[in-house]
C-alpha atoms as a PDB file:
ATOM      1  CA  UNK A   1      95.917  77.457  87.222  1.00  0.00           C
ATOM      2  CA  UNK A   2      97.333  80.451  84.856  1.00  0.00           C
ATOM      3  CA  UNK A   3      97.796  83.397  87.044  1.00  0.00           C
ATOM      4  CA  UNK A   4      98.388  86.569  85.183  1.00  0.00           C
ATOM      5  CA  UNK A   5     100.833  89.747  87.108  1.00  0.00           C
ATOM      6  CA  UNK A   6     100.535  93.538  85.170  1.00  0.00           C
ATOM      7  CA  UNK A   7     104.736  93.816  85.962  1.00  0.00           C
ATOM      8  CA  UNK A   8     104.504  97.505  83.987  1.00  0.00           C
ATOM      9  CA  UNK A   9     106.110  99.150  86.951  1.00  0.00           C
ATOM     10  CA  UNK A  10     109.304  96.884  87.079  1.00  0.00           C
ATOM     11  CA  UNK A  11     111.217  98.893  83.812  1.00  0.00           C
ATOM     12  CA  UNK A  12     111.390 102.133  86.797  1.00  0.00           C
ATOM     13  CA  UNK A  13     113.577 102.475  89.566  1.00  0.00           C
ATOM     14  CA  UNK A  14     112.708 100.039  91.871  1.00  0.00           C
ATOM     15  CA  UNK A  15     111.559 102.012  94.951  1.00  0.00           C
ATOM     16  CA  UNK A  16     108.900 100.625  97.548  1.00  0.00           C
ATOM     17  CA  UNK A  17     106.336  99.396  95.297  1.00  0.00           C
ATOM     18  CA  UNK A  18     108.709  97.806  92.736  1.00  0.00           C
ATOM     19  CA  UNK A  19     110.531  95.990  95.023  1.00  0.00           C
ATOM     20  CA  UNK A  20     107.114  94.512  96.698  1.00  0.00           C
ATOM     21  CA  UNK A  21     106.359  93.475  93.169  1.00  0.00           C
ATOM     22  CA  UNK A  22     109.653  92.153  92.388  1.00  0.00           C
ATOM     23  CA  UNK A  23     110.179  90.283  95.679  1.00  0.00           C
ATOM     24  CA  UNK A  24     106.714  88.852  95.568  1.00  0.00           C
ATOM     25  CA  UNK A  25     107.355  87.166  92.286  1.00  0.00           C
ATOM     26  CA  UNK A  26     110.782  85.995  93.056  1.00  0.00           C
ATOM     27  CA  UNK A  27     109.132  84.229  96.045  1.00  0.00           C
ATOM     28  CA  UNK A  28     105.981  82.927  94.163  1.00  0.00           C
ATOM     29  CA  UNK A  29     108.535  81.415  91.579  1.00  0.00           C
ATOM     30  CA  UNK A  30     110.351  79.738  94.226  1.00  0.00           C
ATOM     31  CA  UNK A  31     108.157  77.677  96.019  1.00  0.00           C
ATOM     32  CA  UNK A  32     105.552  77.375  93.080  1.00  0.00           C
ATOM     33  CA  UNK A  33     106.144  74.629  90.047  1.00  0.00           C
ATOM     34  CA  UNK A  34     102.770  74.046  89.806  1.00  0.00           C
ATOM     35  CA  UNK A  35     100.693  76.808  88.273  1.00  0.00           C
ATOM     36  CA  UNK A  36     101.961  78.904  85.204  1.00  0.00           C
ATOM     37  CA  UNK A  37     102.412  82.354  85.504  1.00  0.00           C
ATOM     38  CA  UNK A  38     102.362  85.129  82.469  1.00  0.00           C
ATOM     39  CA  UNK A  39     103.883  88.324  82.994  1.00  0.00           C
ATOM     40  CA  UNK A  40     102.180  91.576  81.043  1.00  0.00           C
ATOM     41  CA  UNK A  41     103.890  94.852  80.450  1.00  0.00           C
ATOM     42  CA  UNK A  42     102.758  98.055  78.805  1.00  0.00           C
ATOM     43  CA  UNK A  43     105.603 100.631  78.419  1.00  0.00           C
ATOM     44  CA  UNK A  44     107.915 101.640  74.982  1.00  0.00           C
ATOM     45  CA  UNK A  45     110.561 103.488  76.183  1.00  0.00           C
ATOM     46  CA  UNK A  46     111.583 100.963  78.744  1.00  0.00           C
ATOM     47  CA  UNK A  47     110.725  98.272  77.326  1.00  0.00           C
ATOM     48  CA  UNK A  48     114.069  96.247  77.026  1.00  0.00           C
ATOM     49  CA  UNK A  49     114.768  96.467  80.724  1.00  0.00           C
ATOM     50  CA  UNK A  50     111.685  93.890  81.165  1.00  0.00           C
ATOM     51  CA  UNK A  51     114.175  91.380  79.042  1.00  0.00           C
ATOM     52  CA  UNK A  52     117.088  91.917  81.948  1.00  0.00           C
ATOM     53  CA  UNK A  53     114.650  90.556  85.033  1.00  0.00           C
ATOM     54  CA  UNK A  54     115.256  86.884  83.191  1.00  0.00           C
ATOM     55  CA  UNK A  55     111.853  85.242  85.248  1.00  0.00           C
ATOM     56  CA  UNK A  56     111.431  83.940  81.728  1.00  0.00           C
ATOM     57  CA  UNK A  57     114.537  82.072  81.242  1.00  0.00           C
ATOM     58  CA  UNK A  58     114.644  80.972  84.728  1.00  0.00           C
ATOM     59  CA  UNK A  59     111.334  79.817  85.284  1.00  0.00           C
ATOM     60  CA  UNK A  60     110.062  77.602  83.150  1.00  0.00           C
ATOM     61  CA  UNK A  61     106.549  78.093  84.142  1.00  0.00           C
ATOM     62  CA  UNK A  62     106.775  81.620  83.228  1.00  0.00           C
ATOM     63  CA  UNK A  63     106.033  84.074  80.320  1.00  0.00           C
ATOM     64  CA  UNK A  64     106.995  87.442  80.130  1.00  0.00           C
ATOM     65  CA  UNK A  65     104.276  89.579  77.411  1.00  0.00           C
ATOM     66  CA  UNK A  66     106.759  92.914  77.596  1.00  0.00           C
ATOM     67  CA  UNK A  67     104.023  95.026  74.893  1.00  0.00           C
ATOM     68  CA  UNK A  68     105.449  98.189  73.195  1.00  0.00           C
ATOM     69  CA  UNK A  69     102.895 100.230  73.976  1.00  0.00           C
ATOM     70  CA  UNK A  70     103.108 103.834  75.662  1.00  0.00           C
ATOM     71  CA  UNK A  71     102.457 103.761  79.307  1.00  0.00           C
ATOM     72  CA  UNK A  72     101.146 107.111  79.788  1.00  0.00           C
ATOM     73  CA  UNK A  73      98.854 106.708  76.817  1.00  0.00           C
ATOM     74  CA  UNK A  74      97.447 103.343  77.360  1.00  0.00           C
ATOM     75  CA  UNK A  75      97.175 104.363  81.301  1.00  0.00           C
ATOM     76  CA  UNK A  76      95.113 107.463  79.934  1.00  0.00           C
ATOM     77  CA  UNK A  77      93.094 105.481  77.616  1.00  0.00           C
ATOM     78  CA  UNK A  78      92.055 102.792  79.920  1.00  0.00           C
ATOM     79  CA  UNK A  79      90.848 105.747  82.275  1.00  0.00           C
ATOM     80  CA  UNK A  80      88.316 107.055  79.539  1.00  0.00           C
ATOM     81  CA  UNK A  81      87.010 103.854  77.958  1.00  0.00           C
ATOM     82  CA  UNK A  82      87.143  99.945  78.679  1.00  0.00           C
ATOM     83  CA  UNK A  83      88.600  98.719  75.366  1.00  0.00           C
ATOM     84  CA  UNK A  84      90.466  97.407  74.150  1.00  0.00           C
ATOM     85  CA  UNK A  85      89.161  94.930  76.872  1.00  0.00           C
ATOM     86  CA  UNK A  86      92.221  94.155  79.281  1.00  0.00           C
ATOM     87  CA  UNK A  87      91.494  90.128  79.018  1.00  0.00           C
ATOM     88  CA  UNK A  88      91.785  90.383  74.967  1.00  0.00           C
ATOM     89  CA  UNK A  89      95.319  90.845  76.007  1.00  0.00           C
ATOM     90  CA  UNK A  90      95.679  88.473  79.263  1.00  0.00           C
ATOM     91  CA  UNK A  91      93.530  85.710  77.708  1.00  0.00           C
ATOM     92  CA  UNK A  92      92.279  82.848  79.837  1.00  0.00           C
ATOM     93  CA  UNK A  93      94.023  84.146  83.121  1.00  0.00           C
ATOM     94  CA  UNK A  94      92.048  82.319  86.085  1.00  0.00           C
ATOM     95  CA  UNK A  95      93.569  85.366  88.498  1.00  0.00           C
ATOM     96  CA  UNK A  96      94.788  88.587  87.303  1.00  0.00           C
ATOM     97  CA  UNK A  97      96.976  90.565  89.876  1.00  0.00           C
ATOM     98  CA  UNK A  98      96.303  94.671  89.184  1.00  0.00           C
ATOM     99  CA  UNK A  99      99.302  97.294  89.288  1.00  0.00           C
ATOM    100  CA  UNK A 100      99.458 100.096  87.759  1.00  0.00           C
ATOM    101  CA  UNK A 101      97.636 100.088  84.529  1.00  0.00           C
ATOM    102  CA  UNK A 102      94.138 100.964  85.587  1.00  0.00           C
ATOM    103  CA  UNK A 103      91.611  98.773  84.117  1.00  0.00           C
ATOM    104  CA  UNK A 104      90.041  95.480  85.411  1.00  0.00           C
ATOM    105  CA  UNK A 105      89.490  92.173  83.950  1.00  0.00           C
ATOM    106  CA  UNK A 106      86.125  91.330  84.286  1.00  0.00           C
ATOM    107  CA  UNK A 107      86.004  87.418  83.094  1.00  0.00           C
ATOM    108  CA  UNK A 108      88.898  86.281  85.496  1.00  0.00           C
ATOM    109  CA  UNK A 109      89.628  86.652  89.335  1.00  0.00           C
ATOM    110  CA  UNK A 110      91.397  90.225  90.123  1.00  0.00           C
ATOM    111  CA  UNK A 111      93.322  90.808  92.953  1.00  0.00           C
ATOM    112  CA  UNK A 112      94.980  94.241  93.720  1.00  0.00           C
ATOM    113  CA  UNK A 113      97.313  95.557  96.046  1.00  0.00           C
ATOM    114  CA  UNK A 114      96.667  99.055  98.002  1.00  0.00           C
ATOM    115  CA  UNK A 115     100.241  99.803 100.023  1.00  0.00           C
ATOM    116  CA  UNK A 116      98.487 102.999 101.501  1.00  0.00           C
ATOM    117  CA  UNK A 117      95.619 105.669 101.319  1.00  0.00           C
ATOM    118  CA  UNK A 118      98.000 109.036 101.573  1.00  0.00           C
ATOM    119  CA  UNK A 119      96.586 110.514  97.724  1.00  0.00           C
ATOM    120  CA  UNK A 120      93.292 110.434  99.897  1.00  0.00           C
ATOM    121  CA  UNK A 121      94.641 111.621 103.265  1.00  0.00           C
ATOM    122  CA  UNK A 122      97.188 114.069 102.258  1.00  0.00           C
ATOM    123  CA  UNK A 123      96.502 114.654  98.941  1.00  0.00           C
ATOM    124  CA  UNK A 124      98.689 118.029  99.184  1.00  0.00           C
ATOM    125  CA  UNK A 125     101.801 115.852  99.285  1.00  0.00           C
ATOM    126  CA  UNK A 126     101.218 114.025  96.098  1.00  0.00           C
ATOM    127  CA  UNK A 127     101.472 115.511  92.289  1.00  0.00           C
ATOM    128  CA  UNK A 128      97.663 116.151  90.972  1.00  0.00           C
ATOM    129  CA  UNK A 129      97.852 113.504  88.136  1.00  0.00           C
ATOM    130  CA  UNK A 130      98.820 110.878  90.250  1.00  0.00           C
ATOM    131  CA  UNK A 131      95.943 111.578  92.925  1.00  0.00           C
ATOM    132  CA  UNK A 132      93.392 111.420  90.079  1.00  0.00           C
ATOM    133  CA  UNK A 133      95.645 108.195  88.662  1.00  0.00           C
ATOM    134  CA  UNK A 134      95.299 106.571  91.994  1.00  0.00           C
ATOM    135  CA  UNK A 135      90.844 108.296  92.510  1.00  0.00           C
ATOM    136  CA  UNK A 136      90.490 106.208  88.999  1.00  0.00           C
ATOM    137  CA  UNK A 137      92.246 103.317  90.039  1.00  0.00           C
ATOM    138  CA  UNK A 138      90.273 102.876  93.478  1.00  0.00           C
ATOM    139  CA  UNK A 139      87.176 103.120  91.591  1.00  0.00           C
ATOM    140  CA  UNK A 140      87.754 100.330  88.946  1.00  0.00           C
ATOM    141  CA  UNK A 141      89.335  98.268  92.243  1.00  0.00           C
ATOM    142  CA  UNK A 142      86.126  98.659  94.442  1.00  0.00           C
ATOM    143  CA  UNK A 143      83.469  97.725  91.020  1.00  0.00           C
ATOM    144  CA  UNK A 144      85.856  94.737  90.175  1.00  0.00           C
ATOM    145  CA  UNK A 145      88.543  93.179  92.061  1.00  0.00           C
ATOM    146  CA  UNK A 146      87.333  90.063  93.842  1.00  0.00           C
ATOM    147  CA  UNK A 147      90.380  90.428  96.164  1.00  0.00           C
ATOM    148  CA  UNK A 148      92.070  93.455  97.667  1.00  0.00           C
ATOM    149  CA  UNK A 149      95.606  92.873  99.226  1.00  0.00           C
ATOM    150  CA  UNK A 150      97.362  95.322 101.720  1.00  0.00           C
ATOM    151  CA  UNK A 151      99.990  95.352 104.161  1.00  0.00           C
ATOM    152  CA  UNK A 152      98.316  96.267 107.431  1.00  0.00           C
ATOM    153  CA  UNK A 153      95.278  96.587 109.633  1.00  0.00           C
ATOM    154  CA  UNK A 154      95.339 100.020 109.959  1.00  0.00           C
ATOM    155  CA  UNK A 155      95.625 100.270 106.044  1.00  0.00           C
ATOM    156  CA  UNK A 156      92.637  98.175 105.923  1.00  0.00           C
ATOM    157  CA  UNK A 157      90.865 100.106 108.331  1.00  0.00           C
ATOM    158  CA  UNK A 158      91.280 103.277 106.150  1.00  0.00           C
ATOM    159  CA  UNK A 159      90.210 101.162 102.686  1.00  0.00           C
ATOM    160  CA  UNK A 160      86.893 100.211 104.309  1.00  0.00           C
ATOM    161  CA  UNK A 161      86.120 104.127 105.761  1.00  0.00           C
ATOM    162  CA  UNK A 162      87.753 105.731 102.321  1.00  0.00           C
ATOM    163  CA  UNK A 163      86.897 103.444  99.826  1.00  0.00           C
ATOM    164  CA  UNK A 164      83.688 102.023 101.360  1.00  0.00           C
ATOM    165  CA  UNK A 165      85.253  98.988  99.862  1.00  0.00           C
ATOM    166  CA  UNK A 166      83.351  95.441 102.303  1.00  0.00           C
ATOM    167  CA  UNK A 167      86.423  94.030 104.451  1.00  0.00           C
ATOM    168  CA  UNK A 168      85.136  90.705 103.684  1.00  0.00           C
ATOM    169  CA  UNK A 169      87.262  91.388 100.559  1.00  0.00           C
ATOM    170  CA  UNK A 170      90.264  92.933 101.859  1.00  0.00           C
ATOM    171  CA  UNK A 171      92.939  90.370 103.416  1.00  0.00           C
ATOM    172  CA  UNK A 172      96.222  91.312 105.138  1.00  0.00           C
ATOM    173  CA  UNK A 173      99.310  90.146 103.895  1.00  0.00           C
ATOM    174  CA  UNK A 174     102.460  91.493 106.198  1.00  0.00           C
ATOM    175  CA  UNK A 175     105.409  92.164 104.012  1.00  0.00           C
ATOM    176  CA  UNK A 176     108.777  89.551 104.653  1.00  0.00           C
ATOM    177  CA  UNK A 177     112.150  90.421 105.009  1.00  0.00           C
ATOM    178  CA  UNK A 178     114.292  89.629 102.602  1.00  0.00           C
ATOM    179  CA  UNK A 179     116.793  87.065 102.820  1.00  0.00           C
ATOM    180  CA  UNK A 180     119.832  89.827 101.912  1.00  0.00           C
ATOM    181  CA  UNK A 181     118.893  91.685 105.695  1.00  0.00           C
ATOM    182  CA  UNK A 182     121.699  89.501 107.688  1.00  0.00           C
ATOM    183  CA  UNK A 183     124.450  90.856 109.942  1.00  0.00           C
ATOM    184  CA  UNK A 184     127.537  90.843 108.373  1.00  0.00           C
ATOM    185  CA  UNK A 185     131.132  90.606 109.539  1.00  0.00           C
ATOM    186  CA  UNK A 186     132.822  91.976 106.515  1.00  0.00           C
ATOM    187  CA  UNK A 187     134.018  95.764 108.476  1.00  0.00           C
ATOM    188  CA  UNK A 188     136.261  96.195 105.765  1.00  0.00           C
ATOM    189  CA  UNK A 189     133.329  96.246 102.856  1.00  0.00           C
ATOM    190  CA  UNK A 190     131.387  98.763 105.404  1.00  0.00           C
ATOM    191  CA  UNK A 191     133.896 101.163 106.042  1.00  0.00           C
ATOM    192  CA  UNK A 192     135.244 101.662 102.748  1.00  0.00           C
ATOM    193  CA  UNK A 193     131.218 102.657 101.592  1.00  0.00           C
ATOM    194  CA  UNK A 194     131.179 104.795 104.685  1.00  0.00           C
ATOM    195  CA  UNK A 195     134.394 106.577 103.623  1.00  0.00           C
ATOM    196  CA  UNK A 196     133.117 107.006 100.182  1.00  0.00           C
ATOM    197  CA  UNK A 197     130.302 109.213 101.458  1.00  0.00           C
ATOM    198  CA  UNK A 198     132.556 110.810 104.340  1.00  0.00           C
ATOM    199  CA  UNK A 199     129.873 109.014 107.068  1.00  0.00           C
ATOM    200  CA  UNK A 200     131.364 108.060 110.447  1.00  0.00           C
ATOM    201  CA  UNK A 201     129.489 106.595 113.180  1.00  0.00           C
ATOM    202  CA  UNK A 202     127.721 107.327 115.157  1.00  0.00           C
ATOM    203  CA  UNK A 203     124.843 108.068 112.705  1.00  0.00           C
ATOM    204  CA  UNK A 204     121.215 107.923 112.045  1.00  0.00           C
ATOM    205  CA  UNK A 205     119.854 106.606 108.736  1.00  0.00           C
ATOM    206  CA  UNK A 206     116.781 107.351 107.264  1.00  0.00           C
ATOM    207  CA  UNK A 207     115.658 105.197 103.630  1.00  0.00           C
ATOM    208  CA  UNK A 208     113.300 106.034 101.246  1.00  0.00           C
ATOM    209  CA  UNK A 209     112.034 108.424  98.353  1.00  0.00           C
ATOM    210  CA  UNK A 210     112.736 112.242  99.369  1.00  0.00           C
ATOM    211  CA  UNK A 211     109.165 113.531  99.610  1.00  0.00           C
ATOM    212  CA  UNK A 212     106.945 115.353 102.026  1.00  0.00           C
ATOM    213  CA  UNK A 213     104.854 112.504 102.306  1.00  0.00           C
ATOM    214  CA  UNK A 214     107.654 110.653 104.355  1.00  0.00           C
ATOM    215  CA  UNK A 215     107.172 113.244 107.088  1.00  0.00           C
ATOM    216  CA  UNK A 216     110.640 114.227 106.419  1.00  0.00           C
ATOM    217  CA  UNK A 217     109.964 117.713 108.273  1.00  0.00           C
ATOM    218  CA  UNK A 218     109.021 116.150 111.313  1.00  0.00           C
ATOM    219  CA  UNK A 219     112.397 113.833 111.107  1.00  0.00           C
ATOM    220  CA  UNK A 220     114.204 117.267 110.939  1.00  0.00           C
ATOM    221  CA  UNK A 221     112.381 119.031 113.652  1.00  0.00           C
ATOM    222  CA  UNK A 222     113.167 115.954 116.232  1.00  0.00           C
ATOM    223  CA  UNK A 223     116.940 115.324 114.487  1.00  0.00           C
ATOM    224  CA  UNK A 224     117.319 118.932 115.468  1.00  0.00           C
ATOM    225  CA  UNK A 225     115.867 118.543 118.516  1.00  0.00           C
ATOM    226  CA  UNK A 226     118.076 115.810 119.726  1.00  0.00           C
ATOM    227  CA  UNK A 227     121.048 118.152 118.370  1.00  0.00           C
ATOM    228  CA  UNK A 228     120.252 121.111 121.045  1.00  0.00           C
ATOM    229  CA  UNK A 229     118.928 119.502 123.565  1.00  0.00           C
ATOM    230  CA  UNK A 230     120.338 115.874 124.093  1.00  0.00           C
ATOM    231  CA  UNK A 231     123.866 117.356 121.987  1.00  0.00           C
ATOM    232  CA  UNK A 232     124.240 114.018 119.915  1.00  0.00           C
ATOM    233  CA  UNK A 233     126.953 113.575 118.197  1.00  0.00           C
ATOM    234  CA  UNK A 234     125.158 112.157 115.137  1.00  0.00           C
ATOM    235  CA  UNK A 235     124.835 112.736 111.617  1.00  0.00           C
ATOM    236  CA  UNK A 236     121.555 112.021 110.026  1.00  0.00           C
ATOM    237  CA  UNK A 237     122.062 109.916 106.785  1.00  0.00           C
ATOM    238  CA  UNK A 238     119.603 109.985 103.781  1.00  0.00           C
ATOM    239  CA  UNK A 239     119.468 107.258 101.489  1.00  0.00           C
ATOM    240  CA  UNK A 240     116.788 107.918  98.879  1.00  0.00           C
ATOM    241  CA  UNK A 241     116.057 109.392  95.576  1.00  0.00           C
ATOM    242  CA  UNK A 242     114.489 112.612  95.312  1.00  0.00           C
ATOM    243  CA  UNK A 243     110.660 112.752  94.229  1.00  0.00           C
ATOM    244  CA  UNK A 244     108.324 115.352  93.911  1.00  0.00           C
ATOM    245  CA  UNK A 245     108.730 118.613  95.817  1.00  0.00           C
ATOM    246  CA  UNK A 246     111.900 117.200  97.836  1.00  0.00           C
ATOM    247  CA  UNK A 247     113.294 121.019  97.049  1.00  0.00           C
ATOM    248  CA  UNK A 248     110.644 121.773 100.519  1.00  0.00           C
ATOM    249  CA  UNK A 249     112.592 119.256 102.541  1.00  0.00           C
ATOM    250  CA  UNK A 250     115.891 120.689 101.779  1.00  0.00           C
ATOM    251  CA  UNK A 251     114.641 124.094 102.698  1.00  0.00           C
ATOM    252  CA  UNK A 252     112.939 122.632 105.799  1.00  0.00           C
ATOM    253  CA  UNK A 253     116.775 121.799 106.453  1.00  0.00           C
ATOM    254  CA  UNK A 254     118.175 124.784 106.239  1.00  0.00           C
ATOM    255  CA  UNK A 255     115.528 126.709 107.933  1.00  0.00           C
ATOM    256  CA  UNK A 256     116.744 124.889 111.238  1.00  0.00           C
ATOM    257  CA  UNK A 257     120.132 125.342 110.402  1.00  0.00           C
ATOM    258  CA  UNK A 258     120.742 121.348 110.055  1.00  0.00           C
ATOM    259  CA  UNK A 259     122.422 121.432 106.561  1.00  0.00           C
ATOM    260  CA  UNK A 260     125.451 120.298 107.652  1.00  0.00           C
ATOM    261  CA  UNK A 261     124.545 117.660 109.694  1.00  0.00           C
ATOM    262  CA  UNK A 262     122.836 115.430 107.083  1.00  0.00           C
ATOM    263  CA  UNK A 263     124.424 113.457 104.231  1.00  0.00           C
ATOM    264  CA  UNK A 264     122.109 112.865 101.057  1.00  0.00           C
ATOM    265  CA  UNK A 265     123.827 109.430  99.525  1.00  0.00           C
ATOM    266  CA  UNK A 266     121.195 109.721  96.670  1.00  0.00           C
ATOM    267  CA  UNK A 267     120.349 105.200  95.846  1.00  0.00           C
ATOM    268  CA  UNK A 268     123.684 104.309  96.065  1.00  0.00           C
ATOM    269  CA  UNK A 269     123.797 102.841  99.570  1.00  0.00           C
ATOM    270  CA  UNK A 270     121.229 100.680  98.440  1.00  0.00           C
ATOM    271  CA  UNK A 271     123.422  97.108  97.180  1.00  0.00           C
ATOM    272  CA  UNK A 272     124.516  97.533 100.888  1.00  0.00           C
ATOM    273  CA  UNK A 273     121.426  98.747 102.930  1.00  0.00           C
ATOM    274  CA  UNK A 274     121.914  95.155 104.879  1.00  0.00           C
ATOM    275  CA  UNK A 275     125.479  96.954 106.512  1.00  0.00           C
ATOM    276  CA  UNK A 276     123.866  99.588 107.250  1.00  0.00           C
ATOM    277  CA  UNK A 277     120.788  98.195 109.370  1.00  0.00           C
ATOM    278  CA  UNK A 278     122.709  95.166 111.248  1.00  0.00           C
ATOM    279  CA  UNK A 279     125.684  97.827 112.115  1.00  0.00           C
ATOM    280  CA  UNK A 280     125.951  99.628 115.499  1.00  0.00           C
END
């Protein structure tokens, strides 16, 4: 069976949704030798980075299709008309697994992943274009995709009351830790990263993208909470990149007076995230 992956996504930082993608794969690869897998891309400006994930030249039943094409242009294009037709490009692919670029196949199997509903439910925490990226996308999933894939019940719950999409089609798929999360033993490794960003234990660590839709305010109001009333002697760590209107949650911070008492490591704690979650 050819099985066809849109990988577009993988030449950006690789936050939630890129590592999914790229952890999926990896796995697939793994334990599969029997069907062929081709790998399509649509972005020019990043295009070279598709050349450094080496599935290619590790794999031999894979084929990376990296097309110099503009994301943003093709993404807009397949949102106002169906052609070129997506399976000029993908072929003969007996299952086509959806990211980012918007349009369907409509000859081969389509699966899709949906990580979450929050452009629906709190649209006010998400940029405009990427609410009417994601309206366009759910549309083209709920006419076409023979599969939908997401990562919890609840998640399902809310595709079958927001999308009206039949659960029959919907199947759960629990996300896997990766083999990296282990406790290790090497202090000396874990204190000199700690030192490095002036964090001393005890702390509390927080991971992920610097957004309002995190719910970052709330994790200030209890952090600060726990500061008056309990008087813990924590810090509150922040290991994420900032997104779109992070400047709210660092005025959230100040507003309580909490400033101080957080450290913003930016990605860099990511290489050793493992020390950080198997470490009292």
């Amino acid at each position: 069976m050819k099985i066809g992956f849109d990988i577009t996504t993988l030449s950006m930082p690789k936050t939630g949704i890129g590592q999914y993608q790229y952890n999926l794969l990896e796995a697939l690869f793994e334990i599969d030798k029997k069907n062929s897998y081709n790998l399509y891309a649509f972005n020019l400006r990043d295009n070279q980075k598709y050349n450094q994930l080496n599935f290619a030249k590790k794999y031999e039943n894979v084929q990376m299709n990296a097309y110099k094409i503009p994301q943003r242009l093709i993404t807009a294009w397949w949102m106002m008309f169906r052609w070129p037709l997506l399976e000029n490009i993908t072929d003969k692919c007996d299952v086509y697994q959806v990211s980012e670029i918007c349009q369907q196949p409509t000859k081969s199997k389509t699966t899709a992943f949906i990580h979450d509903l929050t452009t629906v439910l709190y649209p006010e925490y998400h940029l405009k274009k990427n609410k009417i990226l994601f309206d366009f996308r759910a549309k083209g999933i709920k006419k076409y995709a023979d599969a939908v894939l997401t990562n919890s019940e609840y998640t399902k719950s809310d595709i079958i009351k927001h999308l009206g999409i039949e659960k029959e089609r919907i199947f759960v798929t629990p996300f896997a830790a990766h083999k990296r999360f282990h406790k290790i033993n090497d202090n000396e490794k874990t204190n000199e990263i700690l030192k490095k960003h002036a964090i001393s234990k005890p702390y509390i660590c927080y991971l992920g993208t610097i957004e309002p839709r995190k719910n970052l305010a709330n994790l200030f109001e209890a952090f600060n909470a726990l500061k008056k009333q309990e008087k813990i002697p924590h810090k509150l760590v922040l290991i994420g990149k900032n997104g779109w209107f992070f400047e709210e949650i660092y005025k959230k911070a100040k507003e309580l007076g909490i400033e101080n008492e957080i450290i913003n490591t930016g990605n860099t704690l990511f290489p050793f995230l493992f020390g950080f979650l198997t470490n009292d």
